[in-house]
Protein backbone atom coordinates (compact mmCIF):
# COMPACT_ATOMS: atom_id res chain seq x y z
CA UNK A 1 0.00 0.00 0.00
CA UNK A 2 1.41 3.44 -0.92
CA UNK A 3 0.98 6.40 0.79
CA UNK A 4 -0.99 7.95 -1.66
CA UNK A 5 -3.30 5.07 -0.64
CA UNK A 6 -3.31 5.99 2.59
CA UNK A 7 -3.97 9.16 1.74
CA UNK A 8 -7.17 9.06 0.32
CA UNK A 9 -9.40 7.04 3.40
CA UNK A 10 -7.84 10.25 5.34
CA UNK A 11 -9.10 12.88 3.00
CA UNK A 12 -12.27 11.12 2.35
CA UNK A 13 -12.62 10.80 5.86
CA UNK A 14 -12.14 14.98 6.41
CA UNK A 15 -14.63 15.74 3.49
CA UNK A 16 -17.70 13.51 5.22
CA UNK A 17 -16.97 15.30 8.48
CA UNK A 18 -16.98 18.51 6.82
CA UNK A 19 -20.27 17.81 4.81
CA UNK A 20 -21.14 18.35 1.48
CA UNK A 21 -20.02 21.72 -0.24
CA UNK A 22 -22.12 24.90 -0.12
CA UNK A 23 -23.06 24.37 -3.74
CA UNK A 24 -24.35 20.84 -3.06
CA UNK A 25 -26.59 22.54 -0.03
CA UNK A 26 -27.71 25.44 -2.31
CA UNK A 27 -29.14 22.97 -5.08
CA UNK A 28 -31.03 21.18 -2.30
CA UNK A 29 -32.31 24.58 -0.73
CA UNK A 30 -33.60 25.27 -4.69
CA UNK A 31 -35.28 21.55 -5.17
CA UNK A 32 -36.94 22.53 -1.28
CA UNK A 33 -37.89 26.20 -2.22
CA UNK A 34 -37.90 26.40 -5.77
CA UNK A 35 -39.31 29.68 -5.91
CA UNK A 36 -36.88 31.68 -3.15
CA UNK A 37 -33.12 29.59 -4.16
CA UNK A 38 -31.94 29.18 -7.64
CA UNK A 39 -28.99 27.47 -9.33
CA UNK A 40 -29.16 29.53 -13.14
CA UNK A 41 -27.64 32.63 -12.06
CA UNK A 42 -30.22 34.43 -14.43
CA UNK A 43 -32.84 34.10 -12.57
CA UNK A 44 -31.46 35.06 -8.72
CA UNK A 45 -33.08 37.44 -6.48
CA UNK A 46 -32.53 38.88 -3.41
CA UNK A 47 -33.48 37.12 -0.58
CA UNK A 48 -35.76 38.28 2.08
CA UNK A 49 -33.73 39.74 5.27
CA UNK A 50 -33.38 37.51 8.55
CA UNK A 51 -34.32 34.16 5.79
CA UNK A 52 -32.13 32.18 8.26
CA UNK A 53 -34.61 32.49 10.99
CA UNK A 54 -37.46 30.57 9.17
CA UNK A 55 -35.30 28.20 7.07
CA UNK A 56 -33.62 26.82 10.34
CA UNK A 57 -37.29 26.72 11.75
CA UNK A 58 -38.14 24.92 8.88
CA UNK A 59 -34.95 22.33 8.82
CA UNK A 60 -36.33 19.51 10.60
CA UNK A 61 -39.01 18.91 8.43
CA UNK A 62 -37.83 19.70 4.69
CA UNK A 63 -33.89 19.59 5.56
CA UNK A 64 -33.20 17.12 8.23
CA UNK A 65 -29.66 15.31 7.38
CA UNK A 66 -28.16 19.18 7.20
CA UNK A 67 -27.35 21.03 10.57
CA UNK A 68 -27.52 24.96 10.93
CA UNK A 69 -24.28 25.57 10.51
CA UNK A 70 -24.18 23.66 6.90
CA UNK A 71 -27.38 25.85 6.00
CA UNK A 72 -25.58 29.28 7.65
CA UNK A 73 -21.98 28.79 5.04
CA UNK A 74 -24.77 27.74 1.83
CA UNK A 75 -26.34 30.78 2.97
CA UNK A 76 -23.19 32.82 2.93
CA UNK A 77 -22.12 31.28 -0.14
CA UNK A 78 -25.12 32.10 -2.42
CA UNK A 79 -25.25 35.85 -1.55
CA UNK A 80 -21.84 36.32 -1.88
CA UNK A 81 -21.86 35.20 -5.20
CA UNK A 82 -21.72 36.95 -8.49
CA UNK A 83 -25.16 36.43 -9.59
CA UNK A 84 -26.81 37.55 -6.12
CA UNK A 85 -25.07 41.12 -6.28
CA UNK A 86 -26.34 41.68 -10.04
CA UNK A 87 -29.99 40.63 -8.79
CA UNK A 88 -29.28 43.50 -5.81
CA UNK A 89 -27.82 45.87 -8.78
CA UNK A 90 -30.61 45.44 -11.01
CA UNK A 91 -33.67 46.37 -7.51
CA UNK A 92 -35.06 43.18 -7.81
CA UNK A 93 -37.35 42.64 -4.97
CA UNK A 94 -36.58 40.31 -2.16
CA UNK A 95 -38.62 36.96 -1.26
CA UNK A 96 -38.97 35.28 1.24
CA UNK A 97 -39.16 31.36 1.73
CA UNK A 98 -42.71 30.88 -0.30
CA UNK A 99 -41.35 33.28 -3.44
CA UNK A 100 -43.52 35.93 -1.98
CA UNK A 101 -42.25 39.49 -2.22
CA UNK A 102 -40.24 40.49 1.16
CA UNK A 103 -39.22 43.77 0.45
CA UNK A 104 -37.32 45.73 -1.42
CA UNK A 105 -33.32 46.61 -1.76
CA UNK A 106 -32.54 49.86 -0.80
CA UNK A 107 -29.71 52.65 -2.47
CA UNK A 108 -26.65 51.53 0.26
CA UNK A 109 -27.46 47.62 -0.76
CA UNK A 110 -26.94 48.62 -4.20
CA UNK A 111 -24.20 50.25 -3.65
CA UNK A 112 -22.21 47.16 -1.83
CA UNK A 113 -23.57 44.67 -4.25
CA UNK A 114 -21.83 47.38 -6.86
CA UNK A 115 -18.87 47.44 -5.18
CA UNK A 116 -18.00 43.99 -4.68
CA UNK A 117 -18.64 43.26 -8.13
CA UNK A 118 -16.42 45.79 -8.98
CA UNK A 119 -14.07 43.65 -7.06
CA UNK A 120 -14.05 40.73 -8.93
CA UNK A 121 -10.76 40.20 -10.40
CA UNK A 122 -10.56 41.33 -14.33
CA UNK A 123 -9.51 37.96 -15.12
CA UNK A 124 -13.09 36.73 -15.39
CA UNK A 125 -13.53 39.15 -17.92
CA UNK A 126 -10.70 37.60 -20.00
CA UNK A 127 -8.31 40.76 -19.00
CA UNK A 128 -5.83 38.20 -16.92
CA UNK A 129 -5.74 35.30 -18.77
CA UNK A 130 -2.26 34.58 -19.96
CA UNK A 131 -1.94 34.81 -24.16
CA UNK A 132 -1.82 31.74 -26.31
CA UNK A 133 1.55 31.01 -27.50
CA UNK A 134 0.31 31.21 -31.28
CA UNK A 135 -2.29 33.42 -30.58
CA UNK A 136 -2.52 36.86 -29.78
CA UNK A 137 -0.20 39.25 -30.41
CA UNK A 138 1.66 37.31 -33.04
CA UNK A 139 4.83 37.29 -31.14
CA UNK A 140 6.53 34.15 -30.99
CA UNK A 141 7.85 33.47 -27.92
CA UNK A 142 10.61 31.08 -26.88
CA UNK A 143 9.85 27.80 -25.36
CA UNK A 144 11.60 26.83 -22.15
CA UNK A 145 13.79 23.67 -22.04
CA UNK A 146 14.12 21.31 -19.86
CA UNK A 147 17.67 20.06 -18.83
CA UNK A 148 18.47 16.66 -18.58
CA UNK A 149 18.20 15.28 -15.38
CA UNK A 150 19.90 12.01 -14.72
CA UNK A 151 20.62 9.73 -11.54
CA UNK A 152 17.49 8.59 -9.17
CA UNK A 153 16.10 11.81 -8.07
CA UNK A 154 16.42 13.44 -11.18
CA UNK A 155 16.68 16.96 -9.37
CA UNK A 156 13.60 16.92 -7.78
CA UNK A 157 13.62 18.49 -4.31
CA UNK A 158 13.00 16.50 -0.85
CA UNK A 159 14.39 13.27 -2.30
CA UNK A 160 17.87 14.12 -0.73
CA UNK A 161 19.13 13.53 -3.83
CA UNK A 162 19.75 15.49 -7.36
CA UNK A 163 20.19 19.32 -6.85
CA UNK A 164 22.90 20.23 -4.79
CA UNK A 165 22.77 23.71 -2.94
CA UNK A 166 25.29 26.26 -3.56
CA UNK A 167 28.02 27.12 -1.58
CA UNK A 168 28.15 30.90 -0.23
CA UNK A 169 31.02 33.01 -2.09
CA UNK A 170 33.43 33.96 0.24
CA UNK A 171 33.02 37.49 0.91
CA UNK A 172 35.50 40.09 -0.59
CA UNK A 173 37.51 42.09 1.74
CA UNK A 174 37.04 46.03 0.76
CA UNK A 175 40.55 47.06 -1.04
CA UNK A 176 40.06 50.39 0.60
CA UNK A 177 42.18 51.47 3.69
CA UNK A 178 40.05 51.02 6.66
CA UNK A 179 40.26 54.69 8.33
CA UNK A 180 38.73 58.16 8.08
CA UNK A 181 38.36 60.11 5.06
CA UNK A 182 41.38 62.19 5.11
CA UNK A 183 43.41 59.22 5.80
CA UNK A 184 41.92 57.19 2.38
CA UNK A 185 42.62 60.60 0.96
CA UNK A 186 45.87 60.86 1.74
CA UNK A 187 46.36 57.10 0.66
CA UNK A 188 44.96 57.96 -3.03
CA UNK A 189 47.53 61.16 -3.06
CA UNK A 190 50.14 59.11 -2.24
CA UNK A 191 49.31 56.70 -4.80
CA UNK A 192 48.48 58.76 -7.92
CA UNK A 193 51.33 61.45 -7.09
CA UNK A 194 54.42 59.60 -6.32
């Protein structure tokens, strides 16, 4: 048995304790409430606020194999996301656990949702992603190579073997005369004049 082996009955082990991710919990909130949670981003809207308070009231019955804090994190995770602050943007009204209208966003909720999704990194907007070798700006750019590793390690790190560390350079003594000014002075006059 490797330890890669043992790995795994460890890690799937940490995932069961930790429960199902919030994404899992979110698409069971939207088959429970189909018209309050929703997995198409498109059709999001702001949820009522203090929804906690009745969905944990309600867990027993319609969510029974999830505890509060599993429900509080899918909670956090679906207004945090993308699609929740565009449904705040765009004044959608809020709803509550039946669908029914729960309000309505006001100016300074706008305004967050607005800034955190002015937040999100430009990369999903295509700005970061790094430029195809043959695409783009038609520059051809060099390809790395790889040297050739030989012996049993091969070079990689933490084996004990391949790549050897460096020795430090011995440092270089300063070719000046150690002293005060007028005495390095005096050296260079000395020197240069005879």
């Amino acid at each position: 048995m490797t330890a890669k082996d043992q790995q795994q009955p460890e890690q799937a082990g940490e995932e069961q304790a930790r429960g199902p991710h919030p994404r899992e919990i979110v698409a069971r909130l939207a088959e429970a409430y189909p018209d309050t949670f929703f997995t198409d981003g498109r059709k999001v809207r702001p949820l009522a606020i203090g929804l906690i308070r009745p969905l944990l009231a309600e867990r027993e019955e319609k969510l029974p194999d999830l505890s509060a804090r599993q429900l509080r994190k899918a909670i956090r995770f679906y207004t945090q996301a993308a699609a929740y602050h565009r449904a705040v943007l765009d004044g959608r009204e809020r709803v509550d656990l039946e669908g029914n209208v729960a309000g309505q966003v006001t100016e300074k909720e706008q305004a967050y949702s607005k800034e955190r999704l002015d937040a999100i990194p430009a990369r999903k907007k295509g700005a970061g992603k790094r430029p195809n070798r043959r695409q783009g700006d038609g520059e051809e750019r060099p390809r790395r190579r790889r040297r050739a590793q030989s012996g049993p390690g091969r070079g990689r790190p933490g084996n004990g073997e391949g790549r050897k560390r460096r020795e430090p350079e011995k440092t270089r003594k300063p070719t000046a005369p150690e002293g005060s000014m007028d005495d390095k002075l005096a050296a260079l006059q000395k020197k240069f004049n005879g």
